[in-house]
Protein backbone atom coordinates (compact mmCIF):
# COMPACT_ATOMS: atom_id res chain seq x y z
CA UNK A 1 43.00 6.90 -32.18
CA UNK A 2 39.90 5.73 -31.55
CA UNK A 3 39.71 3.47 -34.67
CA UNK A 4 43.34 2.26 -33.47
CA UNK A 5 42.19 0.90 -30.37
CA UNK A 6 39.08 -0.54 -31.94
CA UNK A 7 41.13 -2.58 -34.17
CA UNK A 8 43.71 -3.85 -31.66
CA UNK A 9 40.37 -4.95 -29.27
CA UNK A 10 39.18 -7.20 -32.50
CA UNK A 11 42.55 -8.21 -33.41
CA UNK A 12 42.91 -9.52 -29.47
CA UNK A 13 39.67 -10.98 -29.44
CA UNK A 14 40.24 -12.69 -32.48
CA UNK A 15 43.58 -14.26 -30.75
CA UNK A 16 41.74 -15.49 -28.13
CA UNK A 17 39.42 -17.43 -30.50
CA UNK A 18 42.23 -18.85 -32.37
CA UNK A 19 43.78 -20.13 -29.19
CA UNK A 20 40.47 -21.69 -27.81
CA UNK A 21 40.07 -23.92 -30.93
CA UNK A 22 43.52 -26.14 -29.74
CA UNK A 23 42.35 -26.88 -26.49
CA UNK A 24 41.47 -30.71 -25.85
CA UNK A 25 37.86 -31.22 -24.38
CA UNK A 26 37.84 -32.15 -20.64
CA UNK A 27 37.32 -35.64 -20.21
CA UNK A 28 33.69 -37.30 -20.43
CA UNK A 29 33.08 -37.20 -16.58
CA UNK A 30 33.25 -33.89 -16.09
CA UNK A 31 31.89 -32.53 -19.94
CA UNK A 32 29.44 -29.68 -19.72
CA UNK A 33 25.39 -30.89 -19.43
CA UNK A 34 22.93 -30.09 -21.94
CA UNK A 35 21.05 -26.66 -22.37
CA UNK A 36 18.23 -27.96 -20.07
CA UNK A 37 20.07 -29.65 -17.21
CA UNK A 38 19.86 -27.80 -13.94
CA UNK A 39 22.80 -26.42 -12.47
CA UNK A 40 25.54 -28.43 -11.25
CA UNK A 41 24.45 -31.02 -13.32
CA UNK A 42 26.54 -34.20 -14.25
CA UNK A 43 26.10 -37.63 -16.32
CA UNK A 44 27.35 -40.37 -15.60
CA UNK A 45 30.67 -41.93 -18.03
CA UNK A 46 30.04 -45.37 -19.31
CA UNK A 47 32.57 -48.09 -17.99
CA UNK A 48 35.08 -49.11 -20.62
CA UNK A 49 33.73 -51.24 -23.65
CA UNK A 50 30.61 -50.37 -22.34
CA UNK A 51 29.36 -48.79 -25.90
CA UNK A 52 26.27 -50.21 -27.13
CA UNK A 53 23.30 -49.58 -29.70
CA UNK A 54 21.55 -45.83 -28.21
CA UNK A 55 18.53 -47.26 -27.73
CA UNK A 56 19.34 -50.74 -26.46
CA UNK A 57 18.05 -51.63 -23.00
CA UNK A 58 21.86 -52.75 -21.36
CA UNK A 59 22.27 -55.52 -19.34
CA UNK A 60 21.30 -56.30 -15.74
CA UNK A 61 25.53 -56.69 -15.55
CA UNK A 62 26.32 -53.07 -16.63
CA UNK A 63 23.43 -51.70 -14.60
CA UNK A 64 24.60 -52.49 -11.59
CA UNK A 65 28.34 -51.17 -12.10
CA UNK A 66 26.63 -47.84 -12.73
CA UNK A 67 26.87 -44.84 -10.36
CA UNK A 68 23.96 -45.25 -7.59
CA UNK A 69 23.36 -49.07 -7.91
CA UNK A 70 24.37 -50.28 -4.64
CA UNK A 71 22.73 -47.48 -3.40
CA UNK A 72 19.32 -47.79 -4.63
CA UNK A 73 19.47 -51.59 -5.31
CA UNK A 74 16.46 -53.12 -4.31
CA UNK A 75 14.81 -50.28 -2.59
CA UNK A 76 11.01 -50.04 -3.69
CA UNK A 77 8.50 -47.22 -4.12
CA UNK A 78 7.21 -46.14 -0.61
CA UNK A 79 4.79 -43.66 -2.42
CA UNK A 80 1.67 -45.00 -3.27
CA UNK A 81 0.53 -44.91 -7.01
CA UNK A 82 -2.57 -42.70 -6.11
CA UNK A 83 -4.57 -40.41 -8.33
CA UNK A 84 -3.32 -37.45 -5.96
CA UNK A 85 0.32 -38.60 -6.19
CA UNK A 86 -0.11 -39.13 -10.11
CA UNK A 87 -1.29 -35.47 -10.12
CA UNK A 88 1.73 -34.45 -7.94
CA UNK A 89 4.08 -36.68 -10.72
CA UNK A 90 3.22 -35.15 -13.83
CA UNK A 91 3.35 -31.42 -12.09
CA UNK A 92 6.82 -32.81 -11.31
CA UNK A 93 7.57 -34.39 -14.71
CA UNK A 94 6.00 -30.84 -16.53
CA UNK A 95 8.70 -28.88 -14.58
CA UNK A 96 11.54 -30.75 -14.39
CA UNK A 97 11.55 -33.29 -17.35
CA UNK A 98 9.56 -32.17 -20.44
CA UNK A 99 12.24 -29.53 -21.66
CA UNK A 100 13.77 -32.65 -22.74
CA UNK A 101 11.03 -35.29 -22.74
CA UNK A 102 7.97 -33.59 -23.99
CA UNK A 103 4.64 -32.95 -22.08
CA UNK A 104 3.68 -36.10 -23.07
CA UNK A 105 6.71 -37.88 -22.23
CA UNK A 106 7.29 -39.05 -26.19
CA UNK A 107 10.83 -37.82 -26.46
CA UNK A 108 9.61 -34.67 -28.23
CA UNK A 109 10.75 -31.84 -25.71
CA UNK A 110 12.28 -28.69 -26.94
CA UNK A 111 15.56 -29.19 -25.49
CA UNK A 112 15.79 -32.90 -26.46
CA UNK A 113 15.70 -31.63 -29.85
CA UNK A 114 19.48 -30.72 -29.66
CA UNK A 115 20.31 -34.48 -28.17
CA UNK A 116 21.95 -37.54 -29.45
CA UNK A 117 20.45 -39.89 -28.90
CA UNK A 118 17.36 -38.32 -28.31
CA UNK A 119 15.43 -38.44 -24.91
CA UNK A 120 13.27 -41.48 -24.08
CA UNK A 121 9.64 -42.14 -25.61
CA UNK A 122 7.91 -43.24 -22.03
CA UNK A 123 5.08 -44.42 -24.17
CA UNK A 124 6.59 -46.81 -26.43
CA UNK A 125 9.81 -47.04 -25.57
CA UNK A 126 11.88 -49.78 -23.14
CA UNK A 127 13.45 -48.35 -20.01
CA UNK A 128 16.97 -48.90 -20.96
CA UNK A 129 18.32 -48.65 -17.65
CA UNK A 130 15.67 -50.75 -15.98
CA UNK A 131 12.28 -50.25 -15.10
CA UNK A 132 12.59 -52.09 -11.70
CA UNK A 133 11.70 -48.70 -9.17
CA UNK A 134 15.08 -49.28 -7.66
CA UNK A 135 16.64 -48.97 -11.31
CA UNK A 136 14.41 -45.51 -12.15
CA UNK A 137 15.68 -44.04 -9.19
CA UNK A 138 18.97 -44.77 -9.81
CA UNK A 139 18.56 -43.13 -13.11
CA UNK A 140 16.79 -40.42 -12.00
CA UNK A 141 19.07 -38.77 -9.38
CA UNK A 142 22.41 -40.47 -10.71
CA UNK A 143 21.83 -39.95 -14.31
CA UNK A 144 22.73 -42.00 -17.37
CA UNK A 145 26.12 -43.09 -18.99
CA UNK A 146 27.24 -40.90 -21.42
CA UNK A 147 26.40 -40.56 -24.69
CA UNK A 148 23.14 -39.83 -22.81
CA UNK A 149 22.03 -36.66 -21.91
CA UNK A 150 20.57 -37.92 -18.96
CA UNK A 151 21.61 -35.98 -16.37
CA UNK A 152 21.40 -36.82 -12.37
CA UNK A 153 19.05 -35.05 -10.33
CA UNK A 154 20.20 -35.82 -6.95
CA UNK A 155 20.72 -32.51 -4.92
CA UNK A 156 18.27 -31.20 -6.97
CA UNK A 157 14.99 -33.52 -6.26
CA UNK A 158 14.29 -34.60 -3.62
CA UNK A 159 13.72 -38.51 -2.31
CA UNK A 160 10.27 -38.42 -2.03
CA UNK A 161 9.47 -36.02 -5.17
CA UNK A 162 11.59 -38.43 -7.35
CA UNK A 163 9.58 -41.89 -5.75
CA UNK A 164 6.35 -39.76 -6.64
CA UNK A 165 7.98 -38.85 -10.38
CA UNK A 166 8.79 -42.32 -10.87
CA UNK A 167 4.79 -43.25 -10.70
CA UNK A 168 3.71 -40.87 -12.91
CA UNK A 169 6.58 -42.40 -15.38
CA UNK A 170 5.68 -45.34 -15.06
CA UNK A 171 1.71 -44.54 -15.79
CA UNK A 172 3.07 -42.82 -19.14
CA UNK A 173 4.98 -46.12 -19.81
CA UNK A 174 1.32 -48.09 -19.32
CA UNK A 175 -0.51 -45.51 -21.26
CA UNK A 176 -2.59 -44.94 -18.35
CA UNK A 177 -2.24 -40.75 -18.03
């Protein structure tokens, strides 16, 4: 008996499987996040025709359609690029960015390991969303068009902690941490 009901618990479970594998994905907007995003979190879909080179900065255009823009267009840093602040930035950046970036900020980060296209090299790489501070904050807490894994951090950082983040970021950028 026992051996009966083991059998018909595989042969259910196996079922179940078989079913799964027909189901369509659920649309880009609302796909699951990568491994290392923190809960709840989303990226943002590209506009239509929006598909370019994974590693091309995009145009000034197609940054400002994104999520956030009008939002954060224009704003600058109110947090001073101190050494204190820098300090405060990378103790940011080591908890809340490296699993995908690397310690360093070279792309390298365990998580980023599993992404396509990988995560941004701060130190030699272009900001491909901008690197005005309105456009890195608009990145940071609304996340990047998919095929990025990018997610948006808004909810999750806050204001000031991503102005402070966006220092340190741009210090790995100038090779100055």
């Amino acid at each position: 008996m026992q051996r009966r009901n083991g059998f018909l618990v595989a042969l259910a479970l196996g079922g179940l499987m078989f079913v799964g594998c027909g189901q369509q994905s659920p649309p880009a907007s609302t796909s699951p996040t990568p491994a290392a995003a923190p809960p709840g979190a989303t990226t943002a879909a590209a506009p239509p025709g929006a598909a370019a080179k994974a590693d091309a900065p995009v145009s000034a255009e197609f940054i400002a359609s994104l999520p956030g823009a009008a939002k954060w267009k224009g704003k600058k840093n109110p947090v001073p690029d101190t050494p204190e602040n820098l300090a405060k930035g990378k103790e940011l950046f080591l908890k809340n960015c490296a699993t995908c970036h690397g310690d360093t900020g070279t792309g390298d980060g365990p998580a980023g390991a599993a992404l396509d296209p990988k995560p941004r090299n701060f130190s030699t790489e272009s900001f491909k969303f901008g690197g005005e501070d309105w456009q890195l904050m608009r990145t940071i807490m609304d996340g990047a068009p998919q095929p990025s894994g990018m997610v948006g951090w808004d909810g999750r950082l806050d204001e000031k902690d991503a102005w402070t983040l966006i220092n340190y970021v741009k210090a790995l950028k100038a090779g100055k941490t």
